[in-house]
PDB file of N, CA and C in Angstrom:
ATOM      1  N   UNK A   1     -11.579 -14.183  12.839  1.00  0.00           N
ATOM      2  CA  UNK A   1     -10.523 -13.980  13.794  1.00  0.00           C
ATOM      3  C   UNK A   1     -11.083 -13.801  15.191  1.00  0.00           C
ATOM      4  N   UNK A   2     -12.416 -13.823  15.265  1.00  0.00           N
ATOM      5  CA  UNK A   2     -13.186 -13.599  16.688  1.00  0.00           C
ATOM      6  C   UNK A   2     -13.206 -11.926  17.042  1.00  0.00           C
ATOM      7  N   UNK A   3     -13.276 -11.140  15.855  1.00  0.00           N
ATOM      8  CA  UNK A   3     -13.442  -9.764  16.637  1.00  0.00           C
ATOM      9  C   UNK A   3     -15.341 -10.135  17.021  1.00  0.00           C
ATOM     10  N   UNK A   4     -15.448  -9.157  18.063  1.00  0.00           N
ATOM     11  CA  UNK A   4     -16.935  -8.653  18.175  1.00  0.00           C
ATOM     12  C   UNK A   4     -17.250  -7.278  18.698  1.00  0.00           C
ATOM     13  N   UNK A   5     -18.419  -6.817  18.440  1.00  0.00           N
ATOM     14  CA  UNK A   5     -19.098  -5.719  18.818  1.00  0.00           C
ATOM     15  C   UNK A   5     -18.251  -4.615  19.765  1.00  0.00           C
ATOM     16  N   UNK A   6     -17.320  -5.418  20.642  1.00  0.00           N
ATOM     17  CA  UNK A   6     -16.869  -4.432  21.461  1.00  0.00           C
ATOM     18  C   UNK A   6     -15.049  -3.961  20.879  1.00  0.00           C
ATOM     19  N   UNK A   7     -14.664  -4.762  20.128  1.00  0.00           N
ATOM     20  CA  UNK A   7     -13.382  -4.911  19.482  1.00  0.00           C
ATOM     21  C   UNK A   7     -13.731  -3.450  18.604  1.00  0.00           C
ATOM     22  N   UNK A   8     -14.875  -2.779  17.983  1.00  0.00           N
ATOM     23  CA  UNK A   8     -14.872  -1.924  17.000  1.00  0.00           C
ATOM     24  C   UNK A   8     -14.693  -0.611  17.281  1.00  0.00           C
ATOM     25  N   UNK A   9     -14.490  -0.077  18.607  1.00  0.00           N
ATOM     26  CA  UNK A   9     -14.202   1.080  18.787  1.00  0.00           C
ATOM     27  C   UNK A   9     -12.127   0.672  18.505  1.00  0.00           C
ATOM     28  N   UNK A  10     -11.561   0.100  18.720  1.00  0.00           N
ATOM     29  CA  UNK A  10     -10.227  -0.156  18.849  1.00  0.00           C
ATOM     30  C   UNK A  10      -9.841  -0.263  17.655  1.00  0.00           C
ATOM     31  N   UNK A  11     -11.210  -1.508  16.506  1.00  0.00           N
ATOM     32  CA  UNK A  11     -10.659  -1.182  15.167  1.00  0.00           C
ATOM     33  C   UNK A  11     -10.688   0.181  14.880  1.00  0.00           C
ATOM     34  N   UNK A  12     -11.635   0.552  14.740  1.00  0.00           N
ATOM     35  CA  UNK A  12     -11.659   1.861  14.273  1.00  0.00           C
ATOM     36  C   UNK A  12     -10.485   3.074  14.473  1.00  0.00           C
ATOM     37  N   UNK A  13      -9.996   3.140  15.951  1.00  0.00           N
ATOM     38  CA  UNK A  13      -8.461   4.069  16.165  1.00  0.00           C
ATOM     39  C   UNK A  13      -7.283   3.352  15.103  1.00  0.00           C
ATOM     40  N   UNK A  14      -6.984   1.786  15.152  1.00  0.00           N
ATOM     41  CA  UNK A  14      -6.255   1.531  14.435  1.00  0.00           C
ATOM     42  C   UNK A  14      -6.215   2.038  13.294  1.00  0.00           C
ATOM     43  N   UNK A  15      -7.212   1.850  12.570  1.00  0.00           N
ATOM     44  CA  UNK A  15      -7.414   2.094  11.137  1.00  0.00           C
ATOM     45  C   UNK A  15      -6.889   3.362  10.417  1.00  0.00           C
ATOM     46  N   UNK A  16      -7.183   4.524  11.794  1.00  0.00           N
ATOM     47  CA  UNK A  16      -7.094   5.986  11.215  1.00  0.00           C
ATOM     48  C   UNK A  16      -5.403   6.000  12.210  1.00  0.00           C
ATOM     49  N   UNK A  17      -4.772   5.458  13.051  1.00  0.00           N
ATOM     50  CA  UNK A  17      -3.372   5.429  13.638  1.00  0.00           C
ATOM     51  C   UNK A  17      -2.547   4.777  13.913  1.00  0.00           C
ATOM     52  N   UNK A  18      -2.275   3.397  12.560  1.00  0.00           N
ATOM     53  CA  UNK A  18      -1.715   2.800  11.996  1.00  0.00           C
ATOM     54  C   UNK A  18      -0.450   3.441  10.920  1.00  0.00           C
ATOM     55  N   UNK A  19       0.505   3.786  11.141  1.00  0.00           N
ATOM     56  CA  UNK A  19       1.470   3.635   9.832  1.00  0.00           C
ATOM     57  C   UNK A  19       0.772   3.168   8.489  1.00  0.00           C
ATOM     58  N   UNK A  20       1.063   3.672   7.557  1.00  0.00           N
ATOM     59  CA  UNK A  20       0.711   3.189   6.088  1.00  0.00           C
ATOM     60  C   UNK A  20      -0.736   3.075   5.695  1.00  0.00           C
ATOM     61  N   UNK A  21      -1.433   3.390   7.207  1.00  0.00           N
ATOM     62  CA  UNK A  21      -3.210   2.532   6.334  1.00  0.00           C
ATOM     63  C   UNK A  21      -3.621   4.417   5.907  1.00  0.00           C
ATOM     64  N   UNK A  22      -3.128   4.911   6.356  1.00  0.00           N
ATOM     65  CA  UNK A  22      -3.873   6.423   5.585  1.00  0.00           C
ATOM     66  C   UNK A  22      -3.843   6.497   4.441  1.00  0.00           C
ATOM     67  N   UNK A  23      -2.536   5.870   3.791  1.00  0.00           N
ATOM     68  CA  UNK A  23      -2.776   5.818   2.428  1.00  0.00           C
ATOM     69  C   UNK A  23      -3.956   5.176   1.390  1.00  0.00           C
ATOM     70  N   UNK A  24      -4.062   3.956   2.236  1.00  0.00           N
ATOM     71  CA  UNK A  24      -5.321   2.541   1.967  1.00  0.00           C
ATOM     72  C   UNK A  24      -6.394   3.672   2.083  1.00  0.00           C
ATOM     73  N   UNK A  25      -6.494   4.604   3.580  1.00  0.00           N
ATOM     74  CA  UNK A  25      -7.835   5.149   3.387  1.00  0.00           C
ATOM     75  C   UNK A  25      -7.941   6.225   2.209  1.00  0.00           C
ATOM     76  N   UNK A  26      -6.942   6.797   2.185  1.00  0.00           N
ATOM     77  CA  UNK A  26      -6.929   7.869   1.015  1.00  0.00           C
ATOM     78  C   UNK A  26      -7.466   7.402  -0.325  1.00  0.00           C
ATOM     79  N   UNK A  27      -7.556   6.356  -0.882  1.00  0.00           N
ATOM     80  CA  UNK A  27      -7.655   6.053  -1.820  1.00  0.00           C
ATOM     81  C   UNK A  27      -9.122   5.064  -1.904  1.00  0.00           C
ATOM     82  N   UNK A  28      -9.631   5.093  -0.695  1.00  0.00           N
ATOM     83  CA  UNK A  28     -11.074   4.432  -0.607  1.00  0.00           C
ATOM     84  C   UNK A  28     -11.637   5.028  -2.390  1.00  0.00           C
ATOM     85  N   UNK A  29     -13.048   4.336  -2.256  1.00  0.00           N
ATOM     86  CA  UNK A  29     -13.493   5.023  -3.697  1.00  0.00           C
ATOM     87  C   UNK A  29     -14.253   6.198  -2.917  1.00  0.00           C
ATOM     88  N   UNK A  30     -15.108   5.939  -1.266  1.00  0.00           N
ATOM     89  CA  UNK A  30     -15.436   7.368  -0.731  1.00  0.00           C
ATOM     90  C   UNK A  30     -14.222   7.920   0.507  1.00  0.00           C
ATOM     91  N   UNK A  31     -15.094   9.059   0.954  1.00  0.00           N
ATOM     92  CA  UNK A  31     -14.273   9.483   2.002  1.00  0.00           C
ATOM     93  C   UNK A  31     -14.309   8.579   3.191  1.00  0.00           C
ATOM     94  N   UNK A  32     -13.184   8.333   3.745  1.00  0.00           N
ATOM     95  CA  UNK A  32     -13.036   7.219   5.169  1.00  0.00           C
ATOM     96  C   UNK A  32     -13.128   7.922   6.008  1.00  0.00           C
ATOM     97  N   UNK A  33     -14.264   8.544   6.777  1.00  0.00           N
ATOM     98  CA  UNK A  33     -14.313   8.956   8.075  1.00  0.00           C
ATOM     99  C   UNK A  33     -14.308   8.045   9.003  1.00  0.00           C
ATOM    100  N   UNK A  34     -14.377   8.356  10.455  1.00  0.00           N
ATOM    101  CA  UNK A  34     -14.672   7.724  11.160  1.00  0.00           C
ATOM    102  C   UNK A  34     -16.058   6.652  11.159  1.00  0.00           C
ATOM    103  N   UNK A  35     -16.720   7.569  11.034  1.00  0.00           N
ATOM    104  CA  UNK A  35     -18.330   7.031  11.094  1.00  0.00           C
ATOM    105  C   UNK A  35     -18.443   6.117   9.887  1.00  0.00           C
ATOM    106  N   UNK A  36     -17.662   6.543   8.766  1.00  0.00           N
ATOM    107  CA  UNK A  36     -17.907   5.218   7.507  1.00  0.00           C
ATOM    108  C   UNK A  36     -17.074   4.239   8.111  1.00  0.00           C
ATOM    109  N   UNK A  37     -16.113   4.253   8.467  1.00  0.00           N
ATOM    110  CA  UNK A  37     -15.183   2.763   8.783  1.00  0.00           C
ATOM    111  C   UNK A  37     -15.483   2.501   9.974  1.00  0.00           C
ATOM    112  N   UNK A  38     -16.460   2.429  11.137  1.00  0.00           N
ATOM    113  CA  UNK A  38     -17.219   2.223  12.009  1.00  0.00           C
ATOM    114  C   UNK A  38     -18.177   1.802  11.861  1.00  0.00           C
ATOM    115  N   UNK A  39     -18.953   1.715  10.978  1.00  0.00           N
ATOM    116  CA  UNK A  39     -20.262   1.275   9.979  1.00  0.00           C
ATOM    117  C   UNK A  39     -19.661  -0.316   9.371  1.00  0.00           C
ATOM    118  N   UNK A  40     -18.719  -0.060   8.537  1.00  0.00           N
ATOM    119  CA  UNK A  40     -18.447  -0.795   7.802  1.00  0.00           C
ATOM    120  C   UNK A  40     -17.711  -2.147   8.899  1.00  0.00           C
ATOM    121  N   UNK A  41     -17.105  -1.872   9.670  1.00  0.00           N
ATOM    122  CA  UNK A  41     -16.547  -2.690  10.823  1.00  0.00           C
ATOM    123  C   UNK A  41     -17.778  -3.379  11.749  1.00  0.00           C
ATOM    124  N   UNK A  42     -18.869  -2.696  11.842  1.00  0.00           N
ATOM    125  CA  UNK A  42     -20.212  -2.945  12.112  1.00  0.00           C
ATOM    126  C   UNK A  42     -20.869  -4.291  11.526  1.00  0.00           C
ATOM    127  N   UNK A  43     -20.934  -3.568   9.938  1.00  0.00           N
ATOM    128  CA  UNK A  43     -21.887  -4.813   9.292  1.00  0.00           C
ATOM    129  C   UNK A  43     -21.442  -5.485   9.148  1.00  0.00           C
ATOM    130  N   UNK A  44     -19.924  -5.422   9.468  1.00  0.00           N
ATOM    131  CA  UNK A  44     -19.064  -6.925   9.141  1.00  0.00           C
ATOM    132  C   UNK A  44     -19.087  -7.803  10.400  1.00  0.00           C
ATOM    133  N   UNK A  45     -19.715  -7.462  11.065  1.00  0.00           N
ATOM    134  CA  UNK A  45     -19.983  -8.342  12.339  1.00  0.00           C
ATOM    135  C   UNK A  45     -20.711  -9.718  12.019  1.00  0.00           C
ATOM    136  N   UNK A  46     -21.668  -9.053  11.098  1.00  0.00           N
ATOM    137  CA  UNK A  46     -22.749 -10.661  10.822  1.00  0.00           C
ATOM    138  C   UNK A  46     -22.362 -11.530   9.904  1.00  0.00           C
ATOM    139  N   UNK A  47     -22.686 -12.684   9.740  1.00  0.00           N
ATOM    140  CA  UNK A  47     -22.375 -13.332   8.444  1.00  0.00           C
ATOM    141  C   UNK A  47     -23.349 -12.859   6.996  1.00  0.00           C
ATOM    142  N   UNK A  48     -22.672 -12.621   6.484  1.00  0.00           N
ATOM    143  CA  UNK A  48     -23.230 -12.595   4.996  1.00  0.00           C
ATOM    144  C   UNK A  48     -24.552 -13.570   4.580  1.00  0.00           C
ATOM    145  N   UNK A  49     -24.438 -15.092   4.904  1.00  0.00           N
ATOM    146  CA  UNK A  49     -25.657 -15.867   4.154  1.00  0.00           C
ATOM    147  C   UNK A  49     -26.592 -15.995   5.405  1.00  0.00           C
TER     148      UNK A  49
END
């Protein structure tokens, strides 16, 4: 979708002040802090192969 590096502070507010996604985070298999779904929004920057 063209996010990059600078898009991840913005994902990150969404994520935790979005309607309905608290539930999505509640139910992670760990705890969704900030710093984990900031990480994870991170490594998803690169391609996989």
């Amino acid at each position: 979708m063209g996010y990059t590096d600078q898009d991840v502070d913005k994902l990150v507010h969404l994520a935790f002040n979005t309607p309905s996604l608290d539930g999505l985070l509640g139910i992670a298999p760990i705890k969704a802090t900030e710093k984990v779904v900031r990480a994870i929004f991170e490594d998803s920057m690169a391609p996989l192969a």
